[in-house]
N, C-alpha and C. Protein backbone atom coordinates (compact mmCIF):
# COMPACT_ATOMS: atom_id res chain seq x y z
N UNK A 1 73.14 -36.41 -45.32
CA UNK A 1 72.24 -37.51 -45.57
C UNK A 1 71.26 -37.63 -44.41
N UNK A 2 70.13 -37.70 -44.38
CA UNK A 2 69.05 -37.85 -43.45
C UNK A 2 68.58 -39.27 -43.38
N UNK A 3 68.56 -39.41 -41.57
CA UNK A 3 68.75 -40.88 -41.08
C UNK A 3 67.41 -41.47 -41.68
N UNK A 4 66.98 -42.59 -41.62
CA UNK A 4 66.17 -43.54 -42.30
C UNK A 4 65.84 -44.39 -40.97
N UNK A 5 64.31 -45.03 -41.22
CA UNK A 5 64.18 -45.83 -40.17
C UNK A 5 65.43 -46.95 -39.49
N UNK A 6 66.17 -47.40 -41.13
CA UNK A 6 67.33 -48.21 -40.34
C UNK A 6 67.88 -47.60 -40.07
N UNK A 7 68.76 -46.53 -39.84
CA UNK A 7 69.50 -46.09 -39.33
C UNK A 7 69.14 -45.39 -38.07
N UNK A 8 68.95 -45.94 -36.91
CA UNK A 8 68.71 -45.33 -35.70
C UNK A 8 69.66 -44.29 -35.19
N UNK A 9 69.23 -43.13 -34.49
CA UNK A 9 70.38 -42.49 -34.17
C UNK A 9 70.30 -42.43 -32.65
N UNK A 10 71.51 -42.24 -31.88
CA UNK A 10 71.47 -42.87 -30.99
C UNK A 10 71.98 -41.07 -30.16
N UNK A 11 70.91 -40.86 -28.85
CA UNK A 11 70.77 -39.73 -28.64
C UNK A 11 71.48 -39.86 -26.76
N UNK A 12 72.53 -38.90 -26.30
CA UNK A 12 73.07 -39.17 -25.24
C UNK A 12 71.85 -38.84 -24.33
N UNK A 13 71.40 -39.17 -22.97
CA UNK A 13 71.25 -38.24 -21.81
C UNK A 13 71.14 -36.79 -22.27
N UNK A 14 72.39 -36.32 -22.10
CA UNK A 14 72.12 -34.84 -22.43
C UNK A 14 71.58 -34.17 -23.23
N UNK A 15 71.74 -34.91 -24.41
CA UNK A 15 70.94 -34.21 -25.44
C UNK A 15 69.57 -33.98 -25.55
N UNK A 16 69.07 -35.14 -25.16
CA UNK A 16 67.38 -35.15 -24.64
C UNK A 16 66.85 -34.15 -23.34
N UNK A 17 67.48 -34.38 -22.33
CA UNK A 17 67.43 -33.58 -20.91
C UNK A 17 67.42 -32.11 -21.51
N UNK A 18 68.30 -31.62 -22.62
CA UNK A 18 68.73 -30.20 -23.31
C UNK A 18 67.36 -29.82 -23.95
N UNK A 19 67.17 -30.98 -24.98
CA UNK A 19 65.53 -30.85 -25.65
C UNK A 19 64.19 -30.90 -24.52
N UNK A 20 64.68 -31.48 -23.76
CA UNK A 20 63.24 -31.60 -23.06
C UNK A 20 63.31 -30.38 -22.15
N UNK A 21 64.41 -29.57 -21.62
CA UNK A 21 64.42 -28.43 -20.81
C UNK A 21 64.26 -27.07 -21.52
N UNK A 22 64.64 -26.91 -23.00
CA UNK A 22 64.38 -26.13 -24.00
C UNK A 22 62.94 -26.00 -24.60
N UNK A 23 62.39 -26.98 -24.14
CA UNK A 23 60.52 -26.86 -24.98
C UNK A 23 59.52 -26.75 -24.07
N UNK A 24 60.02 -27.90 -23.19
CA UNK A 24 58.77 -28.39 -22.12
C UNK A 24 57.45 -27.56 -21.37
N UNK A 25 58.56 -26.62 -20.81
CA UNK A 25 57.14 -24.96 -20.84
C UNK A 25 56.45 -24.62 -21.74
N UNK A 26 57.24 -24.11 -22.43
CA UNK A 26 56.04 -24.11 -24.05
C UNK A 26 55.43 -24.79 -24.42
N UNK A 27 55.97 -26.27 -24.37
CA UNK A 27 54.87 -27.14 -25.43
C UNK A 27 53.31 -27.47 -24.58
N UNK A 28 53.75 -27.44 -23.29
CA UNK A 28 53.01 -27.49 -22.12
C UNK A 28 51.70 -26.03 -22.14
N UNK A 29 52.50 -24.79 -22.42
CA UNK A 29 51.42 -23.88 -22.43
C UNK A 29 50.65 -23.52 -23.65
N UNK A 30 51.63 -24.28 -24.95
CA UNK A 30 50.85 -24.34 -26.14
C UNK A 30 49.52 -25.36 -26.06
N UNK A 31 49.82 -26.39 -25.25
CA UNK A 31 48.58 -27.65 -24.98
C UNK A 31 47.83 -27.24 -24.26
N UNK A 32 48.18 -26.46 -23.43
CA UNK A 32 46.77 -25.54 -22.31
C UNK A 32 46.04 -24.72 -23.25
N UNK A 33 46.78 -24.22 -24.18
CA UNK A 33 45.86 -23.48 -24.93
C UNK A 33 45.00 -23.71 -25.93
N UNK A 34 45.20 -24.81 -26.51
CA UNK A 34 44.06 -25.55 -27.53
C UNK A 34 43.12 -26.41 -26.56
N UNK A 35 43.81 -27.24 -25.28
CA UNK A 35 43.06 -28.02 -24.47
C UNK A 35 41.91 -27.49 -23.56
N UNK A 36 42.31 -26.36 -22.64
CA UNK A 36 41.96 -25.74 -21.87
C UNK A 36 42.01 -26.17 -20.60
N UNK A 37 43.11 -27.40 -20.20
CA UNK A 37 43.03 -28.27 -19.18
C UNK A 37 44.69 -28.03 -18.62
N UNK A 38 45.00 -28.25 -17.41
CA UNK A 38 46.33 -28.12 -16.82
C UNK A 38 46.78 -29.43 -16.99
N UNK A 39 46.30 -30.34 -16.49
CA UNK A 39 47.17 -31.79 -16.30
C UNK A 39 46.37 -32.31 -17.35
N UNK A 40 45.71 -32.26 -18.91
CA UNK A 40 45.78 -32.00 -20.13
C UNK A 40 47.05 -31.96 -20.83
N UNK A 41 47.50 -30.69 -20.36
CA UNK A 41 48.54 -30.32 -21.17
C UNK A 41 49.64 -30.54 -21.08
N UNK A 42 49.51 -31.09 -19.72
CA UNK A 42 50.93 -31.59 -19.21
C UNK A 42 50.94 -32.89 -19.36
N UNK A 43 49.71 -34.04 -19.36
CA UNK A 43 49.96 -35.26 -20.23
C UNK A 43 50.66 -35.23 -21.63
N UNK A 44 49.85 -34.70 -22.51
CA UNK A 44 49.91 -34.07 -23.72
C UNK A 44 51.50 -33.84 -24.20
N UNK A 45 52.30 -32.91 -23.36
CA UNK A 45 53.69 -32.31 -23.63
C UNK A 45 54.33 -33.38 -23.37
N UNK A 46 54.31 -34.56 -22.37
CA UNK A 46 55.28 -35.05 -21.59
C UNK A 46 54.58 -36.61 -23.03
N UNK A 47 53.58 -36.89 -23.12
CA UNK A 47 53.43 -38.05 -24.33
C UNK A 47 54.13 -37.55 -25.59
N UNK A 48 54.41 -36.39 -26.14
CA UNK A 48 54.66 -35.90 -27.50
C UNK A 48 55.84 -35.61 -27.31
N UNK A 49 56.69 -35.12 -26.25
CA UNK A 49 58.42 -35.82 -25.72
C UNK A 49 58.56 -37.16 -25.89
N UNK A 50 57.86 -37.67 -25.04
CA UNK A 50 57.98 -39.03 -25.00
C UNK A 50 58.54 -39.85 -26.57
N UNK A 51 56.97 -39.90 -27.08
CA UNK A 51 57.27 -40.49 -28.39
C UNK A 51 57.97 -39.51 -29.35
N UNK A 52 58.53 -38.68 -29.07
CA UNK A 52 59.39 -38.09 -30.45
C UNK A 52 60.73 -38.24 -30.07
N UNK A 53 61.41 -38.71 -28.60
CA UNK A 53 62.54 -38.81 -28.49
C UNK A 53 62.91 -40.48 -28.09
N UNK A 54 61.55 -41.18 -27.64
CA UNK A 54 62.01 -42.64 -27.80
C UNK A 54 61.42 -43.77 -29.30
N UNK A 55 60.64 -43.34 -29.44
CA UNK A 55 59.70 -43.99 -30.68
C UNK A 55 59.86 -43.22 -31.94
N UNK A 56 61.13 -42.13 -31.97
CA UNK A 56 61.52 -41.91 -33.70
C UNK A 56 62.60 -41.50 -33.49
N UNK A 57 63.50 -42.44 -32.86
CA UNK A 57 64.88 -42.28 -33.22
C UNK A 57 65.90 -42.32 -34.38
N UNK A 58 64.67 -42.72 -35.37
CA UNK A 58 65.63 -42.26 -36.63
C UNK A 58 65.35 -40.35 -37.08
N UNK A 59 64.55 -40.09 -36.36
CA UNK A 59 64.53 -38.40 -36.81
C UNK A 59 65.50 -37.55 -36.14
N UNK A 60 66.01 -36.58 -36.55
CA UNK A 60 66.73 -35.81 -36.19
C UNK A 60 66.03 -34.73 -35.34
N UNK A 61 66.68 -34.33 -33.71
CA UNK A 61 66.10 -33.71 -32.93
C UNK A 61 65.36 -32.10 -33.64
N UNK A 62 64.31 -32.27 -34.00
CA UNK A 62 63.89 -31.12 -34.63
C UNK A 62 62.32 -30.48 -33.82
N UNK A 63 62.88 -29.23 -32.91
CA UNK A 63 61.63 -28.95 -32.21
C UNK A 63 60.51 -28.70 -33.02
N UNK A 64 60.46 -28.37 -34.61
CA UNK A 64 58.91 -28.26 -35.24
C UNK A 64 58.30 -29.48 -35.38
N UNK A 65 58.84 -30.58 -35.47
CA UNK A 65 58.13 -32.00 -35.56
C UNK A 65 57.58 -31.93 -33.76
N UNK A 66 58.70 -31.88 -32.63
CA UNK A 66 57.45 -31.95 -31.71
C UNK A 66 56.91 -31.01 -31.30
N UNK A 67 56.55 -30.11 -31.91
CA UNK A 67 55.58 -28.69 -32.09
C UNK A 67 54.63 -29.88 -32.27
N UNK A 68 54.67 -30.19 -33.94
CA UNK A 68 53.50 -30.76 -34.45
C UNK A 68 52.98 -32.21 -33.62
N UNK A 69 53.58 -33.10 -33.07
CA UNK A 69 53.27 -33.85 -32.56
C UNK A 69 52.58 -33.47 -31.02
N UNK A 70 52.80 -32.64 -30.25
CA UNK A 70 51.91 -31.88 -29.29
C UNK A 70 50.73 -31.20 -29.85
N UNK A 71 51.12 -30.87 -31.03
CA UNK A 71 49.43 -30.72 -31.67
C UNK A 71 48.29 -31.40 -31.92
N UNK A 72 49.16 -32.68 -32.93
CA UNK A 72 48.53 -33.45 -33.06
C UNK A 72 47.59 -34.61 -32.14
N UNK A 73 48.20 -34.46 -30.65
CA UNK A 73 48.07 -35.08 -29.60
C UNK A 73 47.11 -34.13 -28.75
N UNK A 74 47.32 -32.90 -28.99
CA UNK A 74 45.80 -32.06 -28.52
C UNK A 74 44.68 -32.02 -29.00
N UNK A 75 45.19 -32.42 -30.40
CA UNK A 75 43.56 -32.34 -31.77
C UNK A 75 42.55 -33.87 -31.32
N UNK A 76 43.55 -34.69 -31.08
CA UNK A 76 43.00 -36.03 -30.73
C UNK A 76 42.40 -35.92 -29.12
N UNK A 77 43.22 -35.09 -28.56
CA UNK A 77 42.14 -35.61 -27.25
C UNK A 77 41.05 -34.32 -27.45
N UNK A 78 41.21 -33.09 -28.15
CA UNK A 78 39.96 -32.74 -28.02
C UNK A 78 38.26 -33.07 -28.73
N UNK A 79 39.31 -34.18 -29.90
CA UNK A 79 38.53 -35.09 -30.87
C UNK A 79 37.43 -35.81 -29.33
N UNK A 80 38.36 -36.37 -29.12
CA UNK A 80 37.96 -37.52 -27.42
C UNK A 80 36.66 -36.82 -26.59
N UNK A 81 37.57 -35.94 -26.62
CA UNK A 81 36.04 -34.99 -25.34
C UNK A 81 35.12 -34.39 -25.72
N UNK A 82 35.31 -33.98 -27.36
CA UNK A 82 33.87 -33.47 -28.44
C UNK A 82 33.68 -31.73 -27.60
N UNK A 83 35.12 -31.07 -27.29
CA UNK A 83 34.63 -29.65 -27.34
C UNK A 83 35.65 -29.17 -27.40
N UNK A 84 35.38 -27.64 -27.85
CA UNK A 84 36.28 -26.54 -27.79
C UNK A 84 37.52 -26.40 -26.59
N UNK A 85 38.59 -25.83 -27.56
CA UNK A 85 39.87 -25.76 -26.51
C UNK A 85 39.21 -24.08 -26.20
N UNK A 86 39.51 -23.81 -24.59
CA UNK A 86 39.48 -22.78 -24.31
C UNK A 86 40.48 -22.51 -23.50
N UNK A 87 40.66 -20.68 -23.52
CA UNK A 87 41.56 -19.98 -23.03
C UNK A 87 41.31 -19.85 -21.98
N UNK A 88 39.99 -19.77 -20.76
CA UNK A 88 40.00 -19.45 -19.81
C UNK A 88 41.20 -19.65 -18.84
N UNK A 89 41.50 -18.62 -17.88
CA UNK A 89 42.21 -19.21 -16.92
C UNK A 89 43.67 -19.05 -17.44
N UNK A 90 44.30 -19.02 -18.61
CA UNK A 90 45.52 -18.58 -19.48
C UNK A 90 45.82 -17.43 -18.53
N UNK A 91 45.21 -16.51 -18.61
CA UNK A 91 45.45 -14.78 -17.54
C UNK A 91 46.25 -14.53 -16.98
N UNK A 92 45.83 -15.89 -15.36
CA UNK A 92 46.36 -15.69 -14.61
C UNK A 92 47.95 -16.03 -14.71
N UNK A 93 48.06 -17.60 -15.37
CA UNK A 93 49.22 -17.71 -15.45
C UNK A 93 50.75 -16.64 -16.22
N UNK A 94 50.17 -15.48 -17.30
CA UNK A 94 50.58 -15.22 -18.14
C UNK A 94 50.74 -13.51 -16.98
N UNK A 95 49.78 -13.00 -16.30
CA UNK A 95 50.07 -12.19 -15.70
C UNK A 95 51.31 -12.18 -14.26
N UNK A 96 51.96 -10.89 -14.43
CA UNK A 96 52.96 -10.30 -13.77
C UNK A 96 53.33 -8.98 -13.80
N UNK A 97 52.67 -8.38 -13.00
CA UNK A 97 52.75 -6.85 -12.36
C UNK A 97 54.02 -6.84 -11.22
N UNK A 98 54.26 -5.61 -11.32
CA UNK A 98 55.36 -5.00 -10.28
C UNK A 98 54.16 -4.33 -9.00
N UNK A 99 52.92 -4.00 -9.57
CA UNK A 99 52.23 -3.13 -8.44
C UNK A 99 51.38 -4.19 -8.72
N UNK A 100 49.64 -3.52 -7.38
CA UNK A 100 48.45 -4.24 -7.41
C UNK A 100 47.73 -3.53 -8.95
N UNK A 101 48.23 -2.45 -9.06
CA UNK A 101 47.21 -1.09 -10.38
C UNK A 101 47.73 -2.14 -11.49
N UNK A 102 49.21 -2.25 -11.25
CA UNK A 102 49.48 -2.75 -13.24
C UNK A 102 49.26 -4.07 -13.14
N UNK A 103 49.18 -4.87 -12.11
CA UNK A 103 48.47 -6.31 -12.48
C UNK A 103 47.44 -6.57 -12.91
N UNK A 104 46.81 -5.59 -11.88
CA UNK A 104 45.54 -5.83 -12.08
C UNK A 104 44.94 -5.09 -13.83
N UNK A 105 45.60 -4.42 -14.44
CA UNK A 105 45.37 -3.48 -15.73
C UNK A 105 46.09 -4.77 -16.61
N UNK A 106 47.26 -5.41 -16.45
CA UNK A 106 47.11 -6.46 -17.34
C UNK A 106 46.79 -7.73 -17.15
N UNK A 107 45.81 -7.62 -16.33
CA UNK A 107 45.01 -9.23 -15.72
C UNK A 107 43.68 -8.91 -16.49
N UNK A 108 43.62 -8.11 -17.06
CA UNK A 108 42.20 -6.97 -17.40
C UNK A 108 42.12 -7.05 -18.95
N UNK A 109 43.34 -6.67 -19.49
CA UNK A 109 43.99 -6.94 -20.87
C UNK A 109 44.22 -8.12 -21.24
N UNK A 110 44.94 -9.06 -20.51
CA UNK A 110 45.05 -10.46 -20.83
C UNK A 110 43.50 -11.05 -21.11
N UNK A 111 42.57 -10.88 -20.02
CA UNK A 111 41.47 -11.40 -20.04
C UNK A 111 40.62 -11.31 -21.56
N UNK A 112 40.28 -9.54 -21.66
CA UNK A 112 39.98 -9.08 -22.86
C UNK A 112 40.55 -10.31 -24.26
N UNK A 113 42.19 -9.59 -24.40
CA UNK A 113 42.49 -10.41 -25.27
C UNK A 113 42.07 -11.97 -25.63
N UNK A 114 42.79 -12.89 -24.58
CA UNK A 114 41.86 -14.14 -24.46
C UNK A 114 40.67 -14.40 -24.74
N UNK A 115 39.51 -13.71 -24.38
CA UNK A 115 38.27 -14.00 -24.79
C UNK A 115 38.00 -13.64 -25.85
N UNK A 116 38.55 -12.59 -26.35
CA UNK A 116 38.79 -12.09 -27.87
C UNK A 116 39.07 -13.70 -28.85
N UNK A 117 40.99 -13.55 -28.40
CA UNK A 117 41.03 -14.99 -29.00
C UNK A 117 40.33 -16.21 -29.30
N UNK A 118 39.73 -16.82 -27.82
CA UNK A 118 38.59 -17.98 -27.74
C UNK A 118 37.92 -17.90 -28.59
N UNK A 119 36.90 -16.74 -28.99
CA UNK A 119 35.71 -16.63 -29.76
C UNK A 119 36.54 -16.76 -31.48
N UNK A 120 37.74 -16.81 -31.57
CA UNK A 120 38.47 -17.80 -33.27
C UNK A 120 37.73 -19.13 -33.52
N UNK A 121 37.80 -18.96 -34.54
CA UNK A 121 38.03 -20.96 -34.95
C UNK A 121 39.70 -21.29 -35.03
N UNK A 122 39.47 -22.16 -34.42
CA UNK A 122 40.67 -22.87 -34.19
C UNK A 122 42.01 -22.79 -35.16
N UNK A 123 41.76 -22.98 -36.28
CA UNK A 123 43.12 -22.48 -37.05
C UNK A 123 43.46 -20.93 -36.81
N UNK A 124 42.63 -20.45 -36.89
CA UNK A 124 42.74 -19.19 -36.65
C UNK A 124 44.01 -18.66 -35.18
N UNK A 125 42.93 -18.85 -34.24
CA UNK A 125 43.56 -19.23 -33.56
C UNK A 125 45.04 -20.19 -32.66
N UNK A 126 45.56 -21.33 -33.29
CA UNK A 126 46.73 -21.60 -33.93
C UNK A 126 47.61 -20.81 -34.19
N UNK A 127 47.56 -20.58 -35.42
CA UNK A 127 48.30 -19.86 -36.08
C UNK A 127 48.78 -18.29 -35.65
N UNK A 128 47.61 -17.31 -34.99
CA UNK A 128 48.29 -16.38 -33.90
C UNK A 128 48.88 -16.70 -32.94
N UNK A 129 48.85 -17.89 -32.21
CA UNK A 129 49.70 -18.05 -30.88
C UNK A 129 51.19 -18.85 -31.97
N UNK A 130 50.95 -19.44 -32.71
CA UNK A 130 52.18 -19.69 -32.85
C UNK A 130 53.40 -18.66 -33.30
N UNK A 131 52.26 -17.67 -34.44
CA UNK A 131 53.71 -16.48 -34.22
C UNK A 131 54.03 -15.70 -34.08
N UNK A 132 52.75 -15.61 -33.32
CA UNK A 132 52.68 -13.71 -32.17
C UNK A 132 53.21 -13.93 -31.18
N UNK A 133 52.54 -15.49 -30.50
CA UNK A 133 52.64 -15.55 -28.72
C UNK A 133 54.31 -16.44 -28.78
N UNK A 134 54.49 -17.46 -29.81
CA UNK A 134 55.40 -18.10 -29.38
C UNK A 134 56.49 -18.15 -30.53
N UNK A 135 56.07 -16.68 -30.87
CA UNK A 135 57.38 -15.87 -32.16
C UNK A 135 58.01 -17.24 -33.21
N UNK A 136 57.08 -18.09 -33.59
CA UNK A 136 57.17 -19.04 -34.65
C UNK A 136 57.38 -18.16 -36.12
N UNK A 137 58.38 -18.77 -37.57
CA UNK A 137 58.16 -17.69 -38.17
C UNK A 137 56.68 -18.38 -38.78
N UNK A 138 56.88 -17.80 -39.96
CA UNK A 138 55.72 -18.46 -40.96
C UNK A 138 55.99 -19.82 -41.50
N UNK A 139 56.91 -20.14 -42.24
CA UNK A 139 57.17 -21.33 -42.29
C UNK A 139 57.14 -22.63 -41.39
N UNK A 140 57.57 -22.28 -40.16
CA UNK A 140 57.72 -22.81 -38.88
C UNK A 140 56.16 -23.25 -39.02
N UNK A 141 55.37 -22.42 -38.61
CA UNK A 141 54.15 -22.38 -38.55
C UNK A 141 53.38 -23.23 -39.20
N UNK A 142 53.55 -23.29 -40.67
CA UNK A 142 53.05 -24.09 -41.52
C UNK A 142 53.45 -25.32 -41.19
N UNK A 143 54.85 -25.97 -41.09
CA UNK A 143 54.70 -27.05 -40.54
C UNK A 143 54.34 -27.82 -39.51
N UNK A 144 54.36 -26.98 -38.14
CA UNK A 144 53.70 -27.67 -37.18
C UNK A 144 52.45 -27.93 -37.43
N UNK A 145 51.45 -26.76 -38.12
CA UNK A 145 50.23 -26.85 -38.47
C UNK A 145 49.89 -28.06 -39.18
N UNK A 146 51.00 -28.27 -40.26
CA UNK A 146 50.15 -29.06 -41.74
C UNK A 146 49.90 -28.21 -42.70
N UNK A 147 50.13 -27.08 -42.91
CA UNK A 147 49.55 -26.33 -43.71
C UNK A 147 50.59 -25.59 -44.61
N UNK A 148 49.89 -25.12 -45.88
CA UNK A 148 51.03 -24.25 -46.83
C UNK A 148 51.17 -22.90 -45.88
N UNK A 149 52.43 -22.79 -46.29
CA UNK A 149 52.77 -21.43 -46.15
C UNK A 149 51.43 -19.85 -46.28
N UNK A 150 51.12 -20.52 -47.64
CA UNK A 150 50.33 -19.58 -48.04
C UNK A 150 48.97 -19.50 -47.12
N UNK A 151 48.58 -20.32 -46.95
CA UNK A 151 47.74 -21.03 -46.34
C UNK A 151 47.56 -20.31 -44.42
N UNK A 152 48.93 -20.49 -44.01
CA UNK A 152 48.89 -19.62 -42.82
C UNK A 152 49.22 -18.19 -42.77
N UNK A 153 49.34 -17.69 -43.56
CA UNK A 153 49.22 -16.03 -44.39
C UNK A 153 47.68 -16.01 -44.62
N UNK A 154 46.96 -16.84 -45.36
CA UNK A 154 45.40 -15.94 -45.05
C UNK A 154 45.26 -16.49 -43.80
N UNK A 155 45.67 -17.64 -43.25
CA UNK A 155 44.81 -17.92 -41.66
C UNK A 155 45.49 -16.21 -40.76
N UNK A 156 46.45 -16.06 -40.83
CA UNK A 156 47.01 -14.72 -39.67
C UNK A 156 45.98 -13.28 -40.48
N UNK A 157 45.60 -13.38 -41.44
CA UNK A 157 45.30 -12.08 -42.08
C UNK A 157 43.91 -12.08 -41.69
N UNK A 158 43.06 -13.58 -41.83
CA UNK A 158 41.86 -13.57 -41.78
C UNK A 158 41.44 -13.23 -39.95
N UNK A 159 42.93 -14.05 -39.17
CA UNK A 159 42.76 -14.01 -37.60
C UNK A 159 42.46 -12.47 -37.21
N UNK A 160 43.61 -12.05 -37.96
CA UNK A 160 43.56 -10.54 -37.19
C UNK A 160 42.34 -9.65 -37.71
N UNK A 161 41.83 -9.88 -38.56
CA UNK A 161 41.01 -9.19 -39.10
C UNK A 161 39.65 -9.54 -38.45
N UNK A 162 39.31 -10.82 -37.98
CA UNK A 162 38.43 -11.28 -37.14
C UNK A 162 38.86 -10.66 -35.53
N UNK A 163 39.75 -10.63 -34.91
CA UNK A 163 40.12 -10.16 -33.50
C UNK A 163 39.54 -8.45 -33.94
N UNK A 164 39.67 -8.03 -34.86
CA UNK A 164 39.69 -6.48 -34.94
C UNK A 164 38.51 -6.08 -34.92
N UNK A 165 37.66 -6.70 -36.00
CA UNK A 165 35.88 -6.59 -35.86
C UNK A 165 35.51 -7.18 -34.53
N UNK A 166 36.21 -7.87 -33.97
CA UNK A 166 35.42 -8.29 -32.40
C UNK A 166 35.77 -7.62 -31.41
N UNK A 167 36.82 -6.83 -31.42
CA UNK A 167 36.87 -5.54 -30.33
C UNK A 167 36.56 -4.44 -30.86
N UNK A 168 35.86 -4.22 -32.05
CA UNK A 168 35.04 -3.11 -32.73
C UNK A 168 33.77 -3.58 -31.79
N UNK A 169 33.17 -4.35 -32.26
CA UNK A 169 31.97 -5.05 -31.89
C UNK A 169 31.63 -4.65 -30.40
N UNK A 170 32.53 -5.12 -29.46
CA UNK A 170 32.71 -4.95 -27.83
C UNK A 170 32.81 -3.78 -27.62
N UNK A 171 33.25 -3.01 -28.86
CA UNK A 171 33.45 -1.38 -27.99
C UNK A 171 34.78 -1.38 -27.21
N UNK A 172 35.87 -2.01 -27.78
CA UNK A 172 37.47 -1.64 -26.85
C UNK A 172 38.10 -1.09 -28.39
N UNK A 173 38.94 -0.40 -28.37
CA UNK A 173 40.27 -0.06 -29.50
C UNK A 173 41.22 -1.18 -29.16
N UNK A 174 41.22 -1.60 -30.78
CA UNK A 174 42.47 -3.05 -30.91
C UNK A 174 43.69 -2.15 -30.94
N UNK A 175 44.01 -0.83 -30.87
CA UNK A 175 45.37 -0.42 -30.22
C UNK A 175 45.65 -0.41 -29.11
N UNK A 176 44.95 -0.46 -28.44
CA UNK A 176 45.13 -0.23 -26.98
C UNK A 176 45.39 -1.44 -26.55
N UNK A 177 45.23 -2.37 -26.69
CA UNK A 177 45.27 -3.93 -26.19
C UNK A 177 46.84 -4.34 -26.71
């Protein structure tokens, strides 16, 4: 039976500390990535914890609701500031070489990719980080999004197919990346 507003459920310490140590990076680098802001995203993650573990205690701890609620809380503040979430700056954090050659070769690749990405429209975009970068399945996907199933099947078909003509375009091979 699934709890109901009356029925509050009542969540220990641990269980929350467990949820909030299990997402918090992610939901944090998923908000950098639609936002394009650091302490953005880290408002963002730590408000969409917030209210999904004190202000809907009748829901059952389910990380795709605060998927979607860190979304929904990025769409609104980028509503707020009237621009594009960008990737810049993603790179560095995401790069880690053993030498100076292979950092620097995937500080090079990351970059590529990223700016690749940026130049999406936004669902588009979405929907590859959720289940390329942060191995969401499809379903998953659709619900954090809002969207049918079907729906994020042409967004990934139409994404990749747009990333592919734009490193045609640039002159790189989308195998190599």
């Amino acid at each position: 039976m699934t709890p109901t507003r009356n029925d509050a459920v009542t969540r220990s310490p641990a269980e929350v500390a467990e949820l909030v140590q299990a997402v918090s990076d992610d939901i944090v680098r998923y908000a950098f990535c639609l936002v394009g802001e650091t302490n953005a995203a880290e408002e963002i993650a730590l408000k969409a914890i917030a209210d999904f573990v004190y202000r809907n205690t009748y829901r059952a701890l389910s990380t795709a609701y605060l998927w979607r609620m860190a979304y929904s809380r990025a769409v609104d503040y980028m509503r707020r500031k009237r621009h594009e979430a960008s990737l810049s700056g993603l790179e560095d954090v995401l790069a880690a070489g053993t030498t100076a050659e292979q950092e620097a070769e995937e500080r090079e690749r990351h970059r590529i990719l990223y700016r690749a990405i940026a130049s999406l429209p936004a669902d588009y975009r979405n929907a590859l980080y959720l289940c390329y970068l942060e191995g969401f399945s499809v379903e998953e996907t659709a619900k954090v999004m809002g969207k049918k199933v079907k729906q994020v099947y042409n967004l990934l078909a139409r994404g990749k197919n747009s990333l592919r003509e734009w490193f045609e375009k640039e002159g790189y091979r989308y195998e190599d990346l």
